[in-house]
PDB file of N, CA and C in Angstrom:
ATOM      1  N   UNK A   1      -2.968 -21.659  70.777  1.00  0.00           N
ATOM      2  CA  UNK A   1      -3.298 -21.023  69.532  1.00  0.00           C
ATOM      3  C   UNK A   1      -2.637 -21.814  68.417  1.00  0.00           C
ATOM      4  N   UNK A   2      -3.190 -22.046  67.548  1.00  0.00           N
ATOM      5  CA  UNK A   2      -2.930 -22.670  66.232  1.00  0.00           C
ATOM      6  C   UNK A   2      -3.050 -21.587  64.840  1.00  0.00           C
ATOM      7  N   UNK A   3      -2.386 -21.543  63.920  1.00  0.00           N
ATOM      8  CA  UNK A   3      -2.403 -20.360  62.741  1.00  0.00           C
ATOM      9  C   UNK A   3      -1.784 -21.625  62.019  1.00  0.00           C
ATOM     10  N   UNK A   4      -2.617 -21.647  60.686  1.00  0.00           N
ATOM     11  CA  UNK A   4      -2.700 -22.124  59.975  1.00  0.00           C
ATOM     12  C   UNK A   4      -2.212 -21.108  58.333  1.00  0.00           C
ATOM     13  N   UNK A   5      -1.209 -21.786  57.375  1.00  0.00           N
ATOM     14  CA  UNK A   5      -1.489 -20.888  56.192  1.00  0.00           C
ATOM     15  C   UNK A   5      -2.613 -21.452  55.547  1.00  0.00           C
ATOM     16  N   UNK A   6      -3.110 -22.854  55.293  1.00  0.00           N
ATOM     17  CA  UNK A   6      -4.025 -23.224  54.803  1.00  0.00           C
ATOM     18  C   UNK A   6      -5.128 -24.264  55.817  1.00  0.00           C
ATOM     19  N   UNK A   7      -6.151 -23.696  55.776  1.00  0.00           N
ATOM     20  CA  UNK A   7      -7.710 -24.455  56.784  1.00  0.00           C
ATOM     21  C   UNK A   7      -8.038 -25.037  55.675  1.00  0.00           C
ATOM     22  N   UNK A   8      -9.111 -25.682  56.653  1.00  0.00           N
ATOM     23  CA  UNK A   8      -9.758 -27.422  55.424  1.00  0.00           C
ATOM     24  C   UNK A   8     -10.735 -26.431  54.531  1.00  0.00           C
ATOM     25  N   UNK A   9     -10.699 -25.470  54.553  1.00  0.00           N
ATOM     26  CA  UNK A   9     -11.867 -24.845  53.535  1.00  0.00           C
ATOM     27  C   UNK A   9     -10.885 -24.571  52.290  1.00  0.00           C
ATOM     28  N   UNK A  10      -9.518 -24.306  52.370  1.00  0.00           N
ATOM     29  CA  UNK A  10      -8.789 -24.906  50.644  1.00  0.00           C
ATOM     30  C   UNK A  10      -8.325 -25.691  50.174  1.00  0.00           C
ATOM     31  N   UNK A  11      -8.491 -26.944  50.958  1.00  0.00           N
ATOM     32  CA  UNK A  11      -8.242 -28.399  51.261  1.00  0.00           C
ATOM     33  C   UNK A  11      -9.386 -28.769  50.035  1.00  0.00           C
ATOM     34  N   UNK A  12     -10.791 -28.079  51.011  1.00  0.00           N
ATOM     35  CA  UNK A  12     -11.693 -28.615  50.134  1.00  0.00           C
ATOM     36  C   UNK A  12     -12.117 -28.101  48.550  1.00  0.00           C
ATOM     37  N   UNK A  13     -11.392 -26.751  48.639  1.00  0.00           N
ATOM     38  CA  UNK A  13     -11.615 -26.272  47.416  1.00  0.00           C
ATOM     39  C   UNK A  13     -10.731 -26.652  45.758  1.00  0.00           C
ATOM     40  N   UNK A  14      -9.615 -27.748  46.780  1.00  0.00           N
ATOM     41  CA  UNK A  14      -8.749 -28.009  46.019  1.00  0.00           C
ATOM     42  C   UNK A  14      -9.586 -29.052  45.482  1.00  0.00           C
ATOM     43  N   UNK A  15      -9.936 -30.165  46.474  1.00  0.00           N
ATOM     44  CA  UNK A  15     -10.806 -31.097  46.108  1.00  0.00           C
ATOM     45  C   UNK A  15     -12.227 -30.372  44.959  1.00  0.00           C
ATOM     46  N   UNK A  16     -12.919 -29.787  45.357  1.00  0.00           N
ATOM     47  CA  UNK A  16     -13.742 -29.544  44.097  1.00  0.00           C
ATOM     48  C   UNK A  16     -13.425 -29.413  42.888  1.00  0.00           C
ATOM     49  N   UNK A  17     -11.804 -28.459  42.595  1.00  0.00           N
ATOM     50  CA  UNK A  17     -11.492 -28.290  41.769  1.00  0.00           C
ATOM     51  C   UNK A  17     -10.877 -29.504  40.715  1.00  0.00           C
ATOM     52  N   UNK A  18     -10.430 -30.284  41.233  1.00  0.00           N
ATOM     53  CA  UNK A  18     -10.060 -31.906  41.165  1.00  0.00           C
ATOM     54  C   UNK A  18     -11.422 -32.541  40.477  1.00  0.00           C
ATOM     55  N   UNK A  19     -12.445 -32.780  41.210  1.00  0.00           N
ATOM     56  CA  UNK A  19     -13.404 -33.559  40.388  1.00  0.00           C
ATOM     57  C   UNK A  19     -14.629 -32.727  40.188  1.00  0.00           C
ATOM     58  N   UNK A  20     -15.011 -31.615  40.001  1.00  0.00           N
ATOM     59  CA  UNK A  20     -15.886 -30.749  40.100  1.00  0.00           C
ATOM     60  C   UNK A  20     -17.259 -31.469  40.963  1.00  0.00           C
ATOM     61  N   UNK A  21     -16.715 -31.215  42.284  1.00  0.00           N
ATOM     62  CA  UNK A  21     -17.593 -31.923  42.782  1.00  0.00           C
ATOM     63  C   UNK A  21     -18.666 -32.970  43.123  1.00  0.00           C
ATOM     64  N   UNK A  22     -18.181 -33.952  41.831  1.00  0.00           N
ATOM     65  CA  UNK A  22     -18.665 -35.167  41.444  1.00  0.00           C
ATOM     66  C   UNK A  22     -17.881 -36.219  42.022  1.00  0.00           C
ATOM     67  N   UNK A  23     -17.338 -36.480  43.168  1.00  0.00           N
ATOM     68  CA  UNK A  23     -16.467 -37.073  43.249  1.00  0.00           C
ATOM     69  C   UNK A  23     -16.841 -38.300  44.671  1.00  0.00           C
ATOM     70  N   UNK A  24     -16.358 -39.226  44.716  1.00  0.00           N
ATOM     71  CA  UNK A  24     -17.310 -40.700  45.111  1.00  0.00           C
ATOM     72  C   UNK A  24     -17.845 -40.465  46.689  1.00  0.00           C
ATOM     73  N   UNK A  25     -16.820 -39.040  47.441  1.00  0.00           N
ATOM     74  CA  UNK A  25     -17.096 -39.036  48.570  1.00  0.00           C
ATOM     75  C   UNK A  25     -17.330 -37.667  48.810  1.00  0.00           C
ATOM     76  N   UNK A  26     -19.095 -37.936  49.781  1.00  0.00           N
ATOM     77  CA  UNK A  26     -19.650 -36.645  49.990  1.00  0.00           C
ATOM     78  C   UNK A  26     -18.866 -35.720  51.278  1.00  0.00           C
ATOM     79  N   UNK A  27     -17.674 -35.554  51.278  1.00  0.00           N
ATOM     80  CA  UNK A  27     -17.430 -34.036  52.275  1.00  0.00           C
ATOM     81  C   UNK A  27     -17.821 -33.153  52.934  1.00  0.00           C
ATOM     82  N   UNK A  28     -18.151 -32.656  51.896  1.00  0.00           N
ATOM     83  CA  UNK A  28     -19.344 -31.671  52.525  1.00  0.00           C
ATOM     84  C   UNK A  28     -19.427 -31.336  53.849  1.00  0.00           C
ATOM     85  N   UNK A  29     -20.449 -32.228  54.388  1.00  0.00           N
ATOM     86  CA  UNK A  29     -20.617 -32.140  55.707  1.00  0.00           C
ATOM     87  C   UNK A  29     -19.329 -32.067  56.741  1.00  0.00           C
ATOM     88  N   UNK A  30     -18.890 -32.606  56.641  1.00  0.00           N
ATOM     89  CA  UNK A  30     -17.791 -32.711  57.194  1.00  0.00           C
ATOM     90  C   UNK A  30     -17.153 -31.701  57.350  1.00  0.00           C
ATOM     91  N   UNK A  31     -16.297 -31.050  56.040  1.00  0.00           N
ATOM     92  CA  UNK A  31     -15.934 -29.734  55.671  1.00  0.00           C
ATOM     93  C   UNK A  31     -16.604 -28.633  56.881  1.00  0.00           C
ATOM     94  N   UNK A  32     -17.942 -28.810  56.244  1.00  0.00           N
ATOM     95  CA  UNK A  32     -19.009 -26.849  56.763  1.00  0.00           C
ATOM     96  C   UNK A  32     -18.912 -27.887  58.499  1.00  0.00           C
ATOM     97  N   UNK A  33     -18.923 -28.829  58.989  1.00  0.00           N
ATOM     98  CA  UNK A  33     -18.510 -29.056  60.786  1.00  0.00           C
ATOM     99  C   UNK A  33     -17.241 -28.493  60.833  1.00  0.00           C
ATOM    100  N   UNK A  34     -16.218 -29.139  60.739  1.00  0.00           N
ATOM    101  CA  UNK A  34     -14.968 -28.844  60.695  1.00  0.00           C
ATOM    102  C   UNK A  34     -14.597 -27.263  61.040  1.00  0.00           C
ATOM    103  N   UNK A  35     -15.103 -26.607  59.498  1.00  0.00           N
ATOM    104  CA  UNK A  35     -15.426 -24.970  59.548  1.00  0.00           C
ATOM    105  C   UNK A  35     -15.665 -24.471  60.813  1.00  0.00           C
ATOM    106  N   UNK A  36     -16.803 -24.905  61.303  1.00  0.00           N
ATOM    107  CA  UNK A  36     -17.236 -23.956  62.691  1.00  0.00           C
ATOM    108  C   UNK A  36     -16.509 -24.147  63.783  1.00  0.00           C
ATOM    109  N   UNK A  37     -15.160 -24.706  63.430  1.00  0.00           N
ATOM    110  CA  UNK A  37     -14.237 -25.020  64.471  1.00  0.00           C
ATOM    111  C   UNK A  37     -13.110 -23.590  64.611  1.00  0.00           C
ATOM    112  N   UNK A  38     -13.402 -22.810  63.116  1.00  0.00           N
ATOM    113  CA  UNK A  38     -12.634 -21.750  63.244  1.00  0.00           C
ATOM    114  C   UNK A  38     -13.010 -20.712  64.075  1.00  0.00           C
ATOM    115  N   UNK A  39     -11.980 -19.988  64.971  1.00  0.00           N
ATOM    116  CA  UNK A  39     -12.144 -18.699  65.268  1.00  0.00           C
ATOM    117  C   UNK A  39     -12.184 -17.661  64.854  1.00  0.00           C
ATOM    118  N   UNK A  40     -11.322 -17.516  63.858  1.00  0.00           N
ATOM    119  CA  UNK A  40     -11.102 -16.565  63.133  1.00  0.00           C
ATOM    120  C   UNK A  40     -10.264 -17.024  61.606  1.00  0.00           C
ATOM    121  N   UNK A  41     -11.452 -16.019  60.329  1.00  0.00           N
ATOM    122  CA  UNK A  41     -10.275 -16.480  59.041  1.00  0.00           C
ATOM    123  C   UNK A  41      -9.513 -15.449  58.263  1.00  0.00           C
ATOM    124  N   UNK A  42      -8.893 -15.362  58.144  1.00  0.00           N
ATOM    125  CA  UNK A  42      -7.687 -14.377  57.636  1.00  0.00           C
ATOM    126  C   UNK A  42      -7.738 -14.405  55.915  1.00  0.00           C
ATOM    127  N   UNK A  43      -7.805 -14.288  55.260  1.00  0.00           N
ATOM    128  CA  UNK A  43      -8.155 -14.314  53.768  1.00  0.00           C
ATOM    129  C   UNK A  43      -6.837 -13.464  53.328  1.00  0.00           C
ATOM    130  N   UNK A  44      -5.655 -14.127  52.560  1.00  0.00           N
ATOM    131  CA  UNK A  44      -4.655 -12.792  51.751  1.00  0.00           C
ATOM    132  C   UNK A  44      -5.058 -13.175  50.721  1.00  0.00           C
ATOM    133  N   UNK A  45      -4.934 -12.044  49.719  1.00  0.00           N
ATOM    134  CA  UNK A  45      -5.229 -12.304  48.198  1.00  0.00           C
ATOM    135  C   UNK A  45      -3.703 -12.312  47.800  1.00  0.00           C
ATOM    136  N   UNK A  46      -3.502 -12.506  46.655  1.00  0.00           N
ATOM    137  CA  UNK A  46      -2.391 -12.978  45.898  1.00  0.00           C
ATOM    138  C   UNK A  46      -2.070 -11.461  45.585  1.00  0.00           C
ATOM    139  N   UNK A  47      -1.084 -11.062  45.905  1.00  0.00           N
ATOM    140  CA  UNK A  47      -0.992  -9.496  45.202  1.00  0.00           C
ATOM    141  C   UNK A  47       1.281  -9.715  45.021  1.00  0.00           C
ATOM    142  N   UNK A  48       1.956 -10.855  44.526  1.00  0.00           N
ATOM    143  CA  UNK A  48       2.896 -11.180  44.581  1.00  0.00           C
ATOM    144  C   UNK A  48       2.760 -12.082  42.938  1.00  0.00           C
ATOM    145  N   UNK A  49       3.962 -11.262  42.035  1.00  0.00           N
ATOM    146  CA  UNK A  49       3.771 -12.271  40.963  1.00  0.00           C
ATOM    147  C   UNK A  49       4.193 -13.634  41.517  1.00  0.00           C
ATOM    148  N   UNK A  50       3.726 -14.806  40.842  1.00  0.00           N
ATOM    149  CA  UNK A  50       4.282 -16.386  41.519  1.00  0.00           C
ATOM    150  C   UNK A  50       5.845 -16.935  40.834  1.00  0.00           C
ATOM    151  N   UNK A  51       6.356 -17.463  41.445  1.00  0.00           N
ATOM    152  CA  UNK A  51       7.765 -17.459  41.584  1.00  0.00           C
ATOM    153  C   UNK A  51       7.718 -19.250  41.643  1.00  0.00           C
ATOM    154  N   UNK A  52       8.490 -19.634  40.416  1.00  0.00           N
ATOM    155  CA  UNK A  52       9.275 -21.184  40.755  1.00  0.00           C
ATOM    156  C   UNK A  52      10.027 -21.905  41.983  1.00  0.00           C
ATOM    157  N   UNK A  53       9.028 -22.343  42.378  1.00  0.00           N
ATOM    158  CA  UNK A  53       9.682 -22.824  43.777  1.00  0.00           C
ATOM    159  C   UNK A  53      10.427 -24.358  43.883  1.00  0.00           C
ATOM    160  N   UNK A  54       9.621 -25.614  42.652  1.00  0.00           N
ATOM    161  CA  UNK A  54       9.572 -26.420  42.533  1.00  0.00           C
ATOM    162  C   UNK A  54       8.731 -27.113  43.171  1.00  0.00           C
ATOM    163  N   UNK A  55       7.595 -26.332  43.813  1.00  0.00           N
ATOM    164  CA  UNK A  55       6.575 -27.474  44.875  1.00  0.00           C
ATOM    165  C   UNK A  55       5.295 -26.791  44.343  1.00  0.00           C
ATOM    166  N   UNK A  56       5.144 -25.424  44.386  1.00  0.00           N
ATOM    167  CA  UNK A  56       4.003 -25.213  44.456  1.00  0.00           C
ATOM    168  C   UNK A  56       3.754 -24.924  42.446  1.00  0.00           C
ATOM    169  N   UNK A  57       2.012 -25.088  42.177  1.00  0.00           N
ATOM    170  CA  UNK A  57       2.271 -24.003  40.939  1.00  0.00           C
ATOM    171  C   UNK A  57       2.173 -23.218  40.801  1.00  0.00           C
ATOM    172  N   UNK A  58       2.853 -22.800  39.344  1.00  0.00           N
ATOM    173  CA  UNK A  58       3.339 -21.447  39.335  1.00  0.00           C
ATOM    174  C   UNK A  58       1.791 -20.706  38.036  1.00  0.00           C
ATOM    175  N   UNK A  59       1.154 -21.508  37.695  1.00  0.00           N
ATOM    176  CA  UNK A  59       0.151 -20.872  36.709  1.00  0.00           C
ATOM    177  C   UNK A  59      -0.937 -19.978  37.216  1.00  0.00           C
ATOM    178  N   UNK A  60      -1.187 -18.858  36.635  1.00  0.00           N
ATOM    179  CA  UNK A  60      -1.683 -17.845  37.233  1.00  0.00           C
ATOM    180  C   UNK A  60      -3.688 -18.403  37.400  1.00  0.00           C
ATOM    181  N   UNK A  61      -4.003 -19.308  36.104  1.00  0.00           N
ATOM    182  CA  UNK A  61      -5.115 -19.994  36.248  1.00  0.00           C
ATOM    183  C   UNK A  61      -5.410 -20.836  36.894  1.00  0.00           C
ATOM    184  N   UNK A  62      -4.671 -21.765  37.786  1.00  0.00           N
ATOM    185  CA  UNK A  62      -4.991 -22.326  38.474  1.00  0.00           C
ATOM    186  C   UNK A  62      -4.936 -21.277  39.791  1.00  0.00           C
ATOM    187  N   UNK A  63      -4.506 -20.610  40.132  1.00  0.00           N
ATOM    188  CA  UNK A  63      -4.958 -19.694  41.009  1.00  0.00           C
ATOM    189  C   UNK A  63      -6.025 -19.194  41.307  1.00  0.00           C
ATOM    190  N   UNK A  64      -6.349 -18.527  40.238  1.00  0.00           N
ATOM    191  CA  UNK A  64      -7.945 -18.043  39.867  1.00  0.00           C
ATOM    192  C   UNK A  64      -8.893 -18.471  39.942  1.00  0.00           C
ATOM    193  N   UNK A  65      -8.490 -20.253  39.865  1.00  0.00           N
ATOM    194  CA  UNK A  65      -9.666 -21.228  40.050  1.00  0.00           C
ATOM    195  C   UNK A  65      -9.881 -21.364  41.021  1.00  0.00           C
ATOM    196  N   UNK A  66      -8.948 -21.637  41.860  1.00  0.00           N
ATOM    197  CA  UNK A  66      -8.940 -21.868  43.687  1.00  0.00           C
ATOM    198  C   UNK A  66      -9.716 -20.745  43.893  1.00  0.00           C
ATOM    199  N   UNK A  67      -9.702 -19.735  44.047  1.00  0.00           N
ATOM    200  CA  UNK A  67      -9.915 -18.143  44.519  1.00  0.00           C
ATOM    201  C   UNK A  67     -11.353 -17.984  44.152  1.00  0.00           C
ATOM    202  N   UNK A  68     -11.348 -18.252  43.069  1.00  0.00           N
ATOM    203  CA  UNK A  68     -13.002 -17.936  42.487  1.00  0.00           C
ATOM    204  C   UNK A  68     -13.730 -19.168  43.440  1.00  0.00           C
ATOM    205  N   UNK A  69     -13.484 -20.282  43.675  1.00  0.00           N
ATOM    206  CA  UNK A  69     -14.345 -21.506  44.081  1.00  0.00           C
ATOM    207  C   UNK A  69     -14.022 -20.864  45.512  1.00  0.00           C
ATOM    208  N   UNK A  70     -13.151 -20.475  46.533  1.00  0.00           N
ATOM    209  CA  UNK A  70     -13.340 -19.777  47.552  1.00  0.00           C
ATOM    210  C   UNK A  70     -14.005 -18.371  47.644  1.00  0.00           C
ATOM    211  N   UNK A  71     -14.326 -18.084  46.955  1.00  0.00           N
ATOM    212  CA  UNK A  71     -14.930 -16.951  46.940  1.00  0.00           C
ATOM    213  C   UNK A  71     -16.245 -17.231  46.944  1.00  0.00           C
ATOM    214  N   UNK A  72     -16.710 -18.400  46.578  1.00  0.00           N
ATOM    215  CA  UNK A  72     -18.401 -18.813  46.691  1.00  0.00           C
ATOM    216  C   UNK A  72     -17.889 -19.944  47.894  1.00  0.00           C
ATOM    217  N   UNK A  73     -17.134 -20.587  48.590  1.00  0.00           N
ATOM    218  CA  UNK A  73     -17.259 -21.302  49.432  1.00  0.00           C
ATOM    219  C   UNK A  73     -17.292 -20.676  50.989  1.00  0.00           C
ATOM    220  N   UNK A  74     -16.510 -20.026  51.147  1.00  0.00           N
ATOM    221  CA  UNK A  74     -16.051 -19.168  51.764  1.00  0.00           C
ATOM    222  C   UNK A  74     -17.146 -18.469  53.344  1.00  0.00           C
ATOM    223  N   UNK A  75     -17.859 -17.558  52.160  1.00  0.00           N
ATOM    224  CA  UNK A  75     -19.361 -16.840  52.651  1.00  0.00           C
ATOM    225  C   UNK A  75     -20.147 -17.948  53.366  1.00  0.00           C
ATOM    226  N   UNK A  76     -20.022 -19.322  52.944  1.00  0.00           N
ATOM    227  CA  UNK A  76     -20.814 -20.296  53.008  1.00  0.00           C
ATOM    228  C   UNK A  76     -20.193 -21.191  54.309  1.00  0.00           C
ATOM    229  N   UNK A  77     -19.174 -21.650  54.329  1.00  0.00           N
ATOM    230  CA  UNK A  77     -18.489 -22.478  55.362  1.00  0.00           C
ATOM    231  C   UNK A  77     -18.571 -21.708  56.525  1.00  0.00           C
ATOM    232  N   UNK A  78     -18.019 -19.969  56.758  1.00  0.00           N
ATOM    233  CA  UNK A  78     -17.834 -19.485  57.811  1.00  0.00           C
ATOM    234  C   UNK A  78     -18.280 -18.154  57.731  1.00  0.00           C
ATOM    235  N   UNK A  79     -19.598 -18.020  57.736  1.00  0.00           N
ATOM    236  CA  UNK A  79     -20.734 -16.777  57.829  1.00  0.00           C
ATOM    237  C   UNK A  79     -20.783 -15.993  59.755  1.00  0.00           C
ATOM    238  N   UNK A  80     -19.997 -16.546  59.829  1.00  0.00           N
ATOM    239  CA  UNK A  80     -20.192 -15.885  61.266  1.00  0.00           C
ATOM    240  C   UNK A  80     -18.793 -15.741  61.621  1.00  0.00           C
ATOM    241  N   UNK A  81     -17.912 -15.515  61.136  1.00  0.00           N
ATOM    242  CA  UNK A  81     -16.592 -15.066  61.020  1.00  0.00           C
ATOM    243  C   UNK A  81     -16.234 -13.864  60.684  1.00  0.00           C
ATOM    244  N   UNK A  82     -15.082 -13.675  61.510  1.00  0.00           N
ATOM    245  CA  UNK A  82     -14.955 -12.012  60.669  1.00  0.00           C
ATOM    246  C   UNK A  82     -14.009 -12.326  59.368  1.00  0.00           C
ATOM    247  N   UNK A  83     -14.212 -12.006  58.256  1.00  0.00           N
ATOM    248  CA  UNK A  83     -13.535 -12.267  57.300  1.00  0.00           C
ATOM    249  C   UNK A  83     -12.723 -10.893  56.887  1.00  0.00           C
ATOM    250  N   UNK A  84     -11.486 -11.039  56.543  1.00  0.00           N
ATOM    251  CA  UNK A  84     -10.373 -10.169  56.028  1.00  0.00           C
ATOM    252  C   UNK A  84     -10.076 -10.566  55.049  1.00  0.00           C
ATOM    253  N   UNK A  85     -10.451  -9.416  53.775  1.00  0.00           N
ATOM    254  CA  UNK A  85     -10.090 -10.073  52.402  1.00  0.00           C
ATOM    255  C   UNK A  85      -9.099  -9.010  51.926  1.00  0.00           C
TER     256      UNK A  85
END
């Protein structure tokens, strides 16, 4: 068994968010294969104000961005998953 806090589906969402999906290399595919490698995806929402760690950020909009672009990726990469949001 493997548990992951982060799968390539916010790997990739980081990447979209980076070049809005204009970016020199198509993924994609790769990504939604990869995906069907999961068994199961666990989804936590952020319900913790964010705290200075020095690694991660701490801005509440870049959060929102990730979250919203998983929130349309999501349904899409792993439709045959049980999802826990």
């Amino acid at each position: 068994m493997l548990v992951l806090d982060r799968g390539v589906m916010d790997n990739y969402a980081y990447y979209l968010r980076a070049n809005g999906g204009a970016g020199p290399f198509d993924v994609g595919p790769l990504v939604a294969k990869w995906s069907e490698t999961y068994d199961m995806v666990v989804r936590l929402r952020a319900g913790i104000e964010l705290r200075e760690d020095g690694v991660r950020s701490t801005s509440d909009e870049f959060r929102d961005e990730i979250e919203s672009i998983l929130d349309e990726l999501l349904p899409v990469l792993v439709p045959q998953l049980e999802m826990e949001i």
